[in-house]
N, C-alpha and C. Protein backbone atom coordinates (compact mmCIF):
# COMPACT_ATOMS: atom_id res chain seq x y z
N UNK A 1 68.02 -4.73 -10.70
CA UNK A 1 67.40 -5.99 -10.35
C UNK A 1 68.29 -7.11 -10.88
N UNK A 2 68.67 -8.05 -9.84
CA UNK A 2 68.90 -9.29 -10.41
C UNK A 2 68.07 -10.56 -10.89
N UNK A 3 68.19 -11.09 -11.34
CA UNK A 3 67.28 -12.39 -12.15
C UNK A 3 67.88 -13.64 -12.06
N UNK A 4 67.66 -14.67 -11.36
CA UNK A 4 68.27 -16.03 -11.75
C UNK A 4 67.09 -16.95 -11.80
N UNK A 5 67.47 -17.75 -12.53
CA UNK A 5 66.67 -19.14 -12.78
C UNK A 5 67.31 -20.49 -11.74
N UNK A 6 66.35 -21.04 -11.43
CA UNK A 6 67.14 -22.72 -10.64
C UNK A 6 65.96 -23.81 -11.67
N UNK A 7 66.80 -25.03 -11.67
CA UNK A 7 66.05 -26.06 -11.97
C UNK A 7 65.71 -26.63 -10.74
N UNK A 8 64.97 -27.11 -10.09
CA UNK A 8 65.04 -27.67 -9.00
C UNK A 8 64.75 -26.96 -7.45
N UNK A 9 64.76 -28.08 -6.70
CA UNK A 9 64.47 -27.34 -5.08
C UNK A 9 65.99 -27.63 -4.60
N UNK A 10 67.21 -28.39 -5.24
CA UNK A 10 68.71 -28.23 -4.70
C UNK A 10 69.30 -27.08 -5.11
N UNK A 11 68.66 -26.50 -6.53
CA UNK A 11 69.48 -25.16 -6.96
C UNK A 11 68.52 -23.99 -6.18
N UNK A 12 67.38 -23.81 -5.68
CA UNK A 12 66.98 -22.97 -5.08
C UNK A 12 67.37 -22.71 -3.88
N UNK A 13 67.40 -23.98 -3.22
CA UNK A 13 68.18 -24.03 -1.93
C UNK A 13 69.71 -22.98 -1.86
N UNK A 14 70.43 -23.81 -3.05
CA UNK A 14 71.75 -23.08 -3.15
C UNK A 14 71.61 -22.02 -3.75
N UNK A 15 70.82 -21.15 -4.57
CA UNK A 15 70.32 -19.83 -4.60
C UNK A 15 70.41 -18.75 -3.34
N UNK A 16 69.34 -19.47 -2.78
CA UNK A 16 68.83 -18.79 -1.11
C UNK A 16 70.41 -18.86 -0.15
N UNK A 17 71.35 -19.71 -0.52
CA UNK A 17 72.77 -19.77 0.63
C UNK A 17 73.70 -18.61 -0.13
N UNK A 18 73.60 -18.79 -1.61
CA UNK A 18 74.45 -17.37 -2.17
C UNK A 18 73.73 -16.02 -1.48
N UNK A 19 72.67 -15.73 -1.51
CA UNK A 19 72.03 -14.29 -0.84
C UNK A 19 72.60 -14.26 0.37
N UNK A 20 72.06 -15.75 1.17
CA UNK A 20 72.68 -15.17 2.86
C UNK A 20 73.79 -14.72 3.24
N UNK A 21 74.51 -15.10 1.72
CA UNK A 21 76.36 -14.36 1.85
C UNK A 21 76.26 -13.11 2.38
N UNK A 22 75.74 -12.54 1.56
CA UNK A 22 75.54 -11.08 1.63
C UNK A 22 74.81 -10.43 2.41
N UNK A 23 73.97 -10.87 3.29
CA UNK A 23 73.34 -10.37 4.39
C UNK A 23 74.27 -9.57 5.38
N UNK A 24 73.79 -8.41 5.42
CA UNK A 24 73.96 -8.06 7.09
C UNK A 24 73.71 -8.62 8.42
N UNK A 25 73.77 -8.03 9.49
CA UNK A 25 72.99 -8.94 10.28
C UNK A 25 71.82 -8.82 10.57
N UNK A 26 71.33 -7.32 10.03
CA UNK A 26 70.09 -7.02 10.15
C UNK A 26 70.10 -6.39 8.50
N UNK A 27 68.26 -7.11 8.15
CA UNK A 27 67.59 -7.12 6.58
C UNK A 27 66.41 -7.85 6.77
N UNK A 28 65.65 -7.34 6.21
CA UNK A 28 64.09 -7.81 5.69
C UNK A 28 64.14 -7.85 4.58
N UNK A 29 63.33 -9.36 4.05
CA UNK A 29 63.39 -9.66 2.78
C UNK A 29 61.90 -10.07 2.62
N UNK A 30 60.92 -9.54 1.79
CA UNK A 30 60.16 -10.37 1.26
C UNK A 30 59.80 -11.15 0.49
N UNK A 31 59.61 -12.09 0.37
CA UNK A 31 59.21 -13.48 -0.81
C UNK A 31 58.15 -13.18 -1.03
N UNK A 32 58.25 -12.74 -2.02
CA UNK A 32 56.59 -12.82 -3.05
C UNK A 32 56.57 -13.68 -4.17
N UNK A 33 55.45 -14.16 -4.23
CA UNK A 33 55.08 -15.27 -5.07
C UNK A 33 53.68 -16.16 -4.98
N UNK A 34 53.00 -16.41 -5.83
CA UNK A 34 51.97 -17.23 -5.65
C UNK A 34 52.25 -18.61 -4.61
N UNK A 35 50.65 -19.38 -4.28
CA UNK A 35 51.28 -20.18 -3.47
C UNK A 35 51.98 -21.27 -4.25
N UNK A 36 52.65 -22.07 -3.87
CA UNK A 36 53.62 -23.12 -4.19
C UNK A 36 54.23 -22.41 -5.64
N UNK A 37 55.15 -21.73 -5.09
CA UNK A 37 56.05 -20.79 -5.73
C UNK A 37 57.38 -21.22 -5.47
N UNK A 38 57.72 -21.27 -4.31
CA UNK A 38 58.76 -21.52 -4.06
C UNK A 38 59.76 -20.77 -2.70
N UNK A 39 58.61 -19.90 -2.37
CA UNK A 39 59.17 -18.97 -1.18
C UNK A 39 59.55 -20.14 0.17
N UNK A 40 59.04 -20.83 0.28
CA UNK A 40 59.51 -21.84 1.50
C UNK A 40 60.80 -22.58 1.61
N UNK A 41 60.92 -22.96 0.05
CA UNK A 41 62.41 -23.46 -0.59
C UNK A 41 63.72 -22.75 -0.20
N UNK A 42 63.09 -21.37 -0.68
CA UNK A 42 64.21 -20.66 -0.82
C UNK A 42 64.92 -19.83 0.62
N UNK A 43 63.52 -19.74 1.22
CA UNK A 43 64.02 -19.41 2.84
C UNK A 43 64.84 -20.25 3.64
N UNK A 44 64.46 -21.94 3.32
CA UNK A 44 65.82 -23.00 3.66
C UNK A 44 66.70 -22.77 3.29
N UNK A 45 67.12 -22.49 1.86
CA UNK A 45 68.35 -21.83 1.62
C UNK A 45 69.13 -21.06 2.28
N UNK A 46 68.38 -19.87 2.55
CA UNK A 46 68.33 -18.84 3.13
C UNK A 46 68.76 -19.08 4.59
N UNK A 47 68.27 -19.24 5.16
CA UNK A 47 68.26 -19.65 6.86
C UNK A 47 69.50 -20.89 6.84
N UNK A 48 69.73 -21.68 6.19
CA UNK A 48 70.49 -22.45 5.84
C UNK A 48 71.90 -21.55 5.64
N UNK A 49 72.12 -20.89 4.73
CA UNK A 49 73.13 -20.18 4.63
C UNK A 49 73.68 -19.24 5.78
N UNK A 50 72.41 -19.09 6.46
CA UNK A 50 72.67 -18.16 7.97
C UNK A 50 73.48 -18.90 8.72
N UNK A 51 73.49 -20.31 8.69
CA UNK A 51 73.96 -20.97 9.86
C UNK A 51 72.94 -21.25 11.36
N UNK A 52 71.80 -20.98 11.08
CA UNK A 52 70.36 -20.54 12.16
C UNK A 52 69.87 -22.20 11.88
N UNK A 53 69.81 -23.04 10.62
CA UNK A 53 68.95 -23.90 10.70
C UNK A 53 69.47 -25.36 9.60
N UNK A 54 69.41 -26.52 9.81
CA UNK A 54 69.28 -27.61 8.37
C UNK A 54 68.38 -27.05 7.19
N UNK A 55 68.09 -26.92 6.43
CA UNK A 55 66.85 -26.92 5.48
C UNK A 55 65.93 -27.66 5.46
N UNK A 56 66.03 -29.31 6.00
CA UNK A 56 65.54 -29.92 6.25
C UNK A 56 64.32 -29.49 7.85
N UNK A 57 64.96 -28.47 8.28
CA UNK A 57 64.29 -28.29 10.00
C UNK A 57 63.46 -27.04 9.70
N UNK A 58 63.63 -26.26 8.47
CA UNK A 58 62.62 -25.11 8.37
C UNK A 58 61.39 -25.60 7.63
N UNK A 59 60.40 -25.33 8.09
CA UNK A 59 59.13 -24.99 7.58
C UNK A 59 58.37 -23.81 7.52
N UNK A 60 57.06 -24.08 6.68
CA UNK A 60 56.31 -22.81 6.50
C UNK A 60 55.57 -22.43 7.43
N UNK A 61 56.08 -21.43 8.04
CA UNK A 61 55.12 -20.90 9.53
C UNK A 61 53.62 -20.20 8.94
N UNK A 62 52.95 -21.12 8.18
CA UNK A 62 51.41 -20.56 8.24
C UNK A 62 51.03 -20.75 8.93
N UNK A 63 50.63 -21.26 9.77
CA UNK A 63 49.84 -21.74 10.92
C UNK A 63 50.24 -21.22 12.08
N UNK A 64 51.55 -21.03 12.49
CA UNK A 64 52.33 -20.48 13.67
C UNK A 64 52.48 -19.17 13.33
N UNK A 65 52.56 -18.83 12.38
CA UNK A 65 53.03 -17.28 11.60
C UNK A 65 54.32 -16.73 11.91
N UNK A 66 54.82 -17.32 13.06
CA UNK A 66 56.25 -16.61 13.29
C UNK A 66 57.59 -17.91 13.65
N UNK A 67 58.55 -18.54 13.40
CA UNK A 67 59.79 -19.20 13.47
C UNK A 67 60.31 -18.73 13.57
N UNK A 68 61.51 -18.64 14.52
CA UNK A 68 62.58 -18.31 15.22
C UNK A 68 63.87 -19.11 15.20
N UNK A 69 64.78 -19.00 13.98
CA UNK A 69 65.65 -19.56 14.02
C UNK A 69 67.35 -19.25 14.66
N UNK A 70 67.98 -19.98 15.15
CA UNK A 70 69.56 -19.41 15.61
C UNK A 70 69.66 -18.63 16.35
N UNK A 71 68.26 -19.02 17.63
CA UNK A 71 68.53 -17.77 18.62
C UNK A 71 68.46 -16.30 18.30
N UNK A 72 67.17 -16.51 17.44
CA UNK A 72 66.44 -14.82 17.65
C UNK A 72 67.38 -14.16 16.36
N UNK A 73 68.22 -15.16 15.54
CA UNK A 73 69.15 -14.19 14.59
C UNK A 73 68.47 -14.30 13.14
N UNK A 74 67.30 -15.36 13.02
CA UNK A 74 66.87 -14.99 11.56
C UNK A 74 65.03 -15.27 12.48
N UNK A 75 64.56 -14.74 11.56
CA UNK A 75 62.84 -15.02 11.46
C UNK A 75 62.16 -14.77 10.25
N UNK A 76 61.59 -16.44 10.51
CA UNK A 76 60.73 -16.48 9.40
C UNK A 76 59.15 -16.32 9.60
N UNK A 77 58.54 -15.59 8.71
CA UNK A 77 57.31 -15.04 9.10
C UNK A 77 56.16 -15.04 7.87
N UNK A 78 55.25 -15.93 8.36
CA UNK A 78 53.80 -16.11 7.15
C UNK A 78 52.47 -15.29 7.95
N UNK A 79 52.36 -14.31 6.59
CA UNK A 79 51.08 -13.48 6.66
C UNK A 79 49.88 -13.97 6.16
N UNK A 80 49.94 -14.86 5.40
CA UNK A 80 48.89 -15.21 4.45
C UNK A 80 47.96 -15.53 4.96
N UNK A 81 47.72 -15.97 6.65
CA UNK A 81 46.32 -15.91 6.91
C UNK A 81 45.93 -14.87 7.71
N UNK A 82 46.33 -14.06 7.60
CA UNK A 82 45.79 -12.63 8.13
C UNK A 82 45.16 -11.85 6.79
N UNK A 83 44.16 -11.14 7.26
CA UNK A 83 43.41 -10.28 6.23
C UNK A 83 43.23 -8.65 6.72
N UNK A 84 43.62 -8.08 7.47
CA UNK A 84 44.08 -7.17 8.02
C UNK A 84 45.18 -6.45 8.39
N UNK A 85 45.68 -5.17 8.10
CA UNK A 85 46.65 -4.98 8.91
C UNK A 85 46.88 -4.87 10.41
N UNK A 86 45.35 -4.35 11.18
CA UNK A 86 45.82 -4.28 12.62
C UNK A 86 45.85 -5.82 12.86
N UNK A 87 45.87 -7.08 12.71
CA UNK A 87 46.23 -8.14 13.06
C UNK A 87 47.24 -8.04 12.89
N UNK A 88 48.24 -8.06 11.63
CA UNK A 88 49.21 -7.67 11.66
C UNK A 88 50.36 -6.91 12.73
N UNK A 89 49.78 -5.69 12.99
CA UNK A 89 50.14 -5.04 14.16
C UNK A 89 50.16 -5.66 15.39
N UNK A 90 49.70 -6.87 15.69
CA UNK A 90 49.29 -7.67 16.92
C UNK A 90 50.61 -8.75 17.23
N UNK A 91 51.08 -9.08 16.36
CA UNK A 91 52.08 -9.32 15.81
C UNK A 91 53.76 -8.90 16.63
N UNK A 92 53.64 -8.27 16.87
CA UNK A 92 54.87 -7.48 17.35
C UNK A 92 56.30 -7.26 16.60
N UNK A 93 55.96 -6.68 15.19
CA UNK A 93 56.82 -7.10 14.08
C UNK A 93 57.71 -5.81 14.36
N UNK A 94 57.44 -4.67 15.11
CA UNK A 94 58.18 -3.45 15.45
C UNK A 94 59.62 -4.14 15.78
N UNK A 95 59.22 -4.75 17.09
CA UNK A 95 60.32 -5.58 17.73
C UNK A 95 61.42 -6.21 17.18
N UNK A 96 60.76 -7.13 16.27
CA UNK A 96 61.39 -7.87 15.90
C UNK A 96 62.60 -7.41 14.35
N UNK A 97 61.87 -6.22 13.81
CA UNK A 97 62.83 -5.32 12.63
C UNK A 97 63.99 -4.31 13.43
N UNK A 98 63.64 -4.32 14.95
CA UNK A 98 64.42 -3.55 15.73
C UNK A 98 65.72 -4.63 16.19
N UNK A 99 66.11 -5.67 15.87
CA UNK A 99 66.95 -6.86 16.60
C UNK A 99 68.08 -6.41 15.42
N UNK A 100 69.04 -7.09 15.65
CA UNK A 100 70.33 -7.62 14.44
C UNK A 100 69.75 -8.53 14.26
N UNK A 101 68.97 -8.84 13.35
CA UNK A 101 68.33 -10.46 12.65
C UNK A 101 67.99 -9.97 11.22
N UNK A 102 68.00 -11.23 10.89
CA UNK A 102 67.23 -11.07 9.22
C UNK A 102 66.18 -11.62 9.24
N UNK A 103 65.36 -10.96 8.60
CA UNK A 103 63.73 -11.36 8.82
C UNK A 103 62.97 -11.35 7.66
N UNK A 104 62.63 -12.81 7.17
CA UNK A 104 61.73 -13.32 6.16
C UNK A 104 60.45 -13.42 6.18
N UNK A 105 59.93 -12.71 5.37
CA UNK A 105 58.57 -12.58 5.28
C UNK A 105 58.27 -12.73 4.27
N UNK A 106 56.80 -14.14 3.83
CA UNK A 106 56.21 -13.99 3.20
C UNK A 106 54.44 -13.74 3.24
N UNK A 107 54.22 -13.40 1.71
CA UNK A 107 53.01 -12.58 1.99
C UNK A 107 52.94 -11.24 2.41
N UNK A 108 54.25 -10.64 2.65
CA UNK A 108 54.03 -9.42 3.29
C UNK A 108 53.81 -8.38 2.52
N UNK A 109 53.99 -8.50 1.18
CA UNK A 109 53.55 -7.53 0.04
C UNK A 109 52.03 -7.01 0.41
N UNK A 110 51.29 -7.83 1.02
CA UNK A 110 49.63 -7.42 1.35
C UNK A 110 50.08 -6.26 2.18
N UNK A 111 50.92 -6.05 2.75
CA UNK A 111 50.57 -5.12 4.07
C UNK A 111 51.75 -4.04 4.28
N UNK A 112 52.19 -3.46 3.23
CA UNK A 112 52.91 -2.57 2.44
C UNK A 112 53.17 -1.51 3.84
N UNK A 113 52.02 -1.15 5.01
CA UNK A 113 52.35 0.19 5.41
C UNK A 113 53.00 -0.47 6.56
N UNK A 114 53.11 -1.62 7.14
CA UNK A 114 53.77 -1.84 8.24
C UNK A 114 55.07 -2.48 8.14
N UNK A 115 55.53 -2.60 6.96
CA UNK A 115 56.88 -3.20 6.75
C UNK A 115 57.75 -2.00 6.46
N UNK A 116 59.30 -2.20 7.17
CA UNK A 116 60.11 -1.17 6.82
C UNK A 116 60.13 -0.56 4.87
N UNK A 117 60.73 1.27 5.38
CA UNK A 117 60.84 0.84 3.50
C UNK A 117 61.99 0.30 3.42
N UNK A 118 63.12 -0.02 4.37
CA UNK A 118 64.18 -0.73 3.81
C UNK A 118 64.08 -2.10 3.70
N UNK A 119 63.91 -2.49 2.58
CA UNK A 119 63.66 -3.84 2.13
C UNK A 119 64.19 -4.60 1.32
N UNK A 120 64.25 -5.83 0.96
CA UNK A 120 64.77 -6.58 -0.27
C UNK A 120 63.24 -7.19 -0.40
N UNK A 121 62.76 -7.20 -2.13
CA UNK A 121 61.88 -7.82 -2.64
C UNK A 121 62.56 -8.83 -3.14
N UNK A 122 62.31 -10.03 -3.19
CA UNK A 122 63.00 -11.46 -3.89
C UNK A 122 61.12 -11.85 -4.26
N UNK A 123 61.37 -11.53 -5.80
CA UNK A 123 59.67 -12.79 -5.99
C UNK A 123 60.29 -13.78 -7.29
N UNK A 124 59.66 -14.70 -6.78
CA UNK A 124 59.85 -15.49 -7.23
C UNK A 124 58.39 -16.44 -8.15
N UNK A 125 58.92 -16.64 -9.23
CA UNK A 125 57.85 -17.07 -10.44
C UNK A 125 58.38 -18.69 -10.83
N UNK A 126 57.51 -19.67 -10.51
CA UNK A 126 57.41 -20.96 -11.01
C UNK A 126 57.10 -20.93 -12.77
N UNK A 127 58.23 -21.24 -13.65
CA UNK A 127 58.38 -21.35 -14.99
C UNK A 127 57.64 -22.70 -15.44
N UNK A 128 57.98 -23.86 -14.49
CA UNK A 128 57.29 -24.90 -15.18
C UNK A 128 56.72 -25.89 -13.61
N UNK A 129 57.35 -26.90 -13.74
CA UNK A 129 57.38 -27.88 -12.39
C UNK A 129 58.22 -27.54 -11.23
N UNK A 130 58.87 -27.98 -11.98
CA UNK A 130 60.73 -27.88 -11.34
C UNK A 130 61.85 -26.49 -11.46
N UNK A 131 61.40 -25.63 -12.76
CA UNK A 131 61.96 -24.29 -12.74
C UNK A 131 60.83 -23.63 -11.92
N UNK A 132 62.31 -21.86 -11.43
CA UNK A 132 61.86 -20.66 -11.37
C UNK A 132 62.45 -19.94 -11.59
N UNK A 133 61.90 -18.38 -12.05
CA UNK A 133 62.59 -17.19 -12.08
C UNK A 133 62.51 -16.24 -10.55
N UNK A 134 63.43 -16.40 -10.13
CA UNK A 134 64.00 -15.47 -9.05
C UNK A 134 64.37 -14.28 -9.11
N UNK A 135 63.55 -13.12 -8.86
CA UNK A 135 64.02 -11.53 -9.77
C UNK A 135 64.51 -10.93 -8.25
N UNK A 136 65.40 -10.19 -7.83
CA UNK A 136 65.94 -9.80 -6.22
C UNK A 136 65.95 -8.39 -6.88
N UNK A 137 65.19 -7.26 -6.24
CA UNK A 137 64.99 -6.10 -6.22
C UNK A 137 66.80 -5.11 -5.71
N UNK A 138 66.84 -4.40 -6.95
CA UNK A 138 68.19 -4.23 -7.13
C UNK A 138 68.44 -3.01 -5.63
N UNK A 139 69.46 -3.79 -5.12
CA UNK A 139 69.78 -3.10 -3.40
C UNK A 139 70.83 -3.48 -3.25
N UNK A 140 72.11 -1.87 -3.02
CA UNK A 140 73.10 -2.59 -2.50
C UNK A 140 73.83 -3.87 -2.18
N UNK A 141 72.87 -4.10 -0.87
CA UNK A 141 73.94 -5.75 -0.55
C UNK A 141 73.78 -6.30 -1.51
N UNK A 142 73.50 -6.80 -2.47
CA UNK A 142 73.24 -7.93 -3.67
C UNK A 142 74.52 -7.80 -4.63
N UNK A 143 74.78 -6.36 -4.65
CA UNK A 143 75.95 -5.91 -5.83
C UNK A 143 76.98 -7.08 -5.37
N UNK A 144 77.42 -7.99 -4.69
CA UNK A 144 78.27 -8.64 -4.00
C UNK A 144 77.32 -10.18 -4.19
N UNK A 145 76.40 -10.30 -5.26
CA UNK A 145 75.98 -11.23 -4.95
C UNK A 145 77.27 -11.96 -5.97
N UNK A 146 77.50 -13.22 -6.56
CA UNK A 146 78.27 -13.60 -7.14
C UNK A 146 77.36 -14.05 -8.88
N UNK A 147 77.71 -13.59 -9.96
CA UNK A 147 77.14 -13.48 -11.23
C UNK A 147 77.53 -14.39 -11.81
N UNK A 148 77.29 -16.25 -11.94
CA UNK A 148 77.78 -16.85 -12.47
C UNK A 148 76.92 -17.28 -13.97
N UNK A 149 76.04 -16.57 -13.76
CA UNK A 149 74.70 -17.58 -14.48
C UNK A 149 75.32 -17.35 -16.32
C-alpha cells in the first residue's frame, strides 16, 4: 500500500495526475471515502491527468450516475444513490469494464459482487479541513508511481 498526504484541493488534484501516469488504458479504481472526502477532487486530477477533461469541467455524477469523459476513454461513476445491487446491474457497468477506459467509481465499495476483482482501492481520509490521507491499495501499476514524499 501506498500512503500520501496533500494539503489542499491543488495538491490532490496533482496527486490524482501522478496516478493517471501510471494507468493503463484499461483500470478500475475505486474512491472510497466518506462524503466530502475528497473523492471528486481527486478524480479531476485523475481525469485531468488522462487528458479526457479540465478539472474545472468534471463533476460529481450523483445525480447522473455515469460521465463520460475523452470519448468513452475514462468514466466517472456515482453509486451512492442506489441501495441495491440489481439497480446497479441496470447500469450497464459489464460494458463499460469491457472498453480500454479507466473507470472511476465512487461508492462502489457497497456493491463488492459486481465490480471486477481487478481493482485499485484509493480511500481517501480527510485529516483536518484542507488535509488528506490518500492510502492506494498496493497493485502493480503504482510500483511506478513516483515516491517523493
Amino acid at each position: 500500500m501506498k500512503s500520501f498526504e496533500t494539503h489542499g484541493e491543488e495538491e490532490t488534484i496533482a496527486l490524482g495526475r501522478r496516478i493517471a501516469e501510471t494507468l493503463p488504458k484499461r483500470a478500475v479504481l475505486l474512491l472510497i471515502g466518506n462524503l466530502g472526502a475528497g473523492k471528486t477532487t481527486l478524480a479531476k486530477g485523475i481525469i485531468s491527468g488522462l487528458g479526457a477533461a479540465e478539472p474545472e469541467d468534471v463533476t460529481s455524477p450523483t445525480f447522473t450516475l455515469i460521465h463520460e469523459y475523452g470519448e468513452g476513454r475514462v468514466y466517472h461513476i456515482d453509486l451512492y444513490r442506489l441501495d441495491r445491487a440489481e439497480q446497479v446491474a441496470t447500469l450497464g457497468l459489464d460494458e463499460i469494464f469491457d472498453r480500454d477506459a479507466v473507470v472511476l467509481i465512487e461508492w462502489g465499495e457497497r456493491f463488492p459482487q459486481v465490480l471486477p476483482a481487478d481493482r485499485i482501492e484509493i480511500r481517501i481520509e480527510p485529516l483536518n479541513e484542507e488535509s488528506r490521507r490518500i492510502e492506494i491499495t498496493e497493485h502493480a501499476l503504482f510500483l511506478r508511481i513516483v515516491s517523493t514524499d
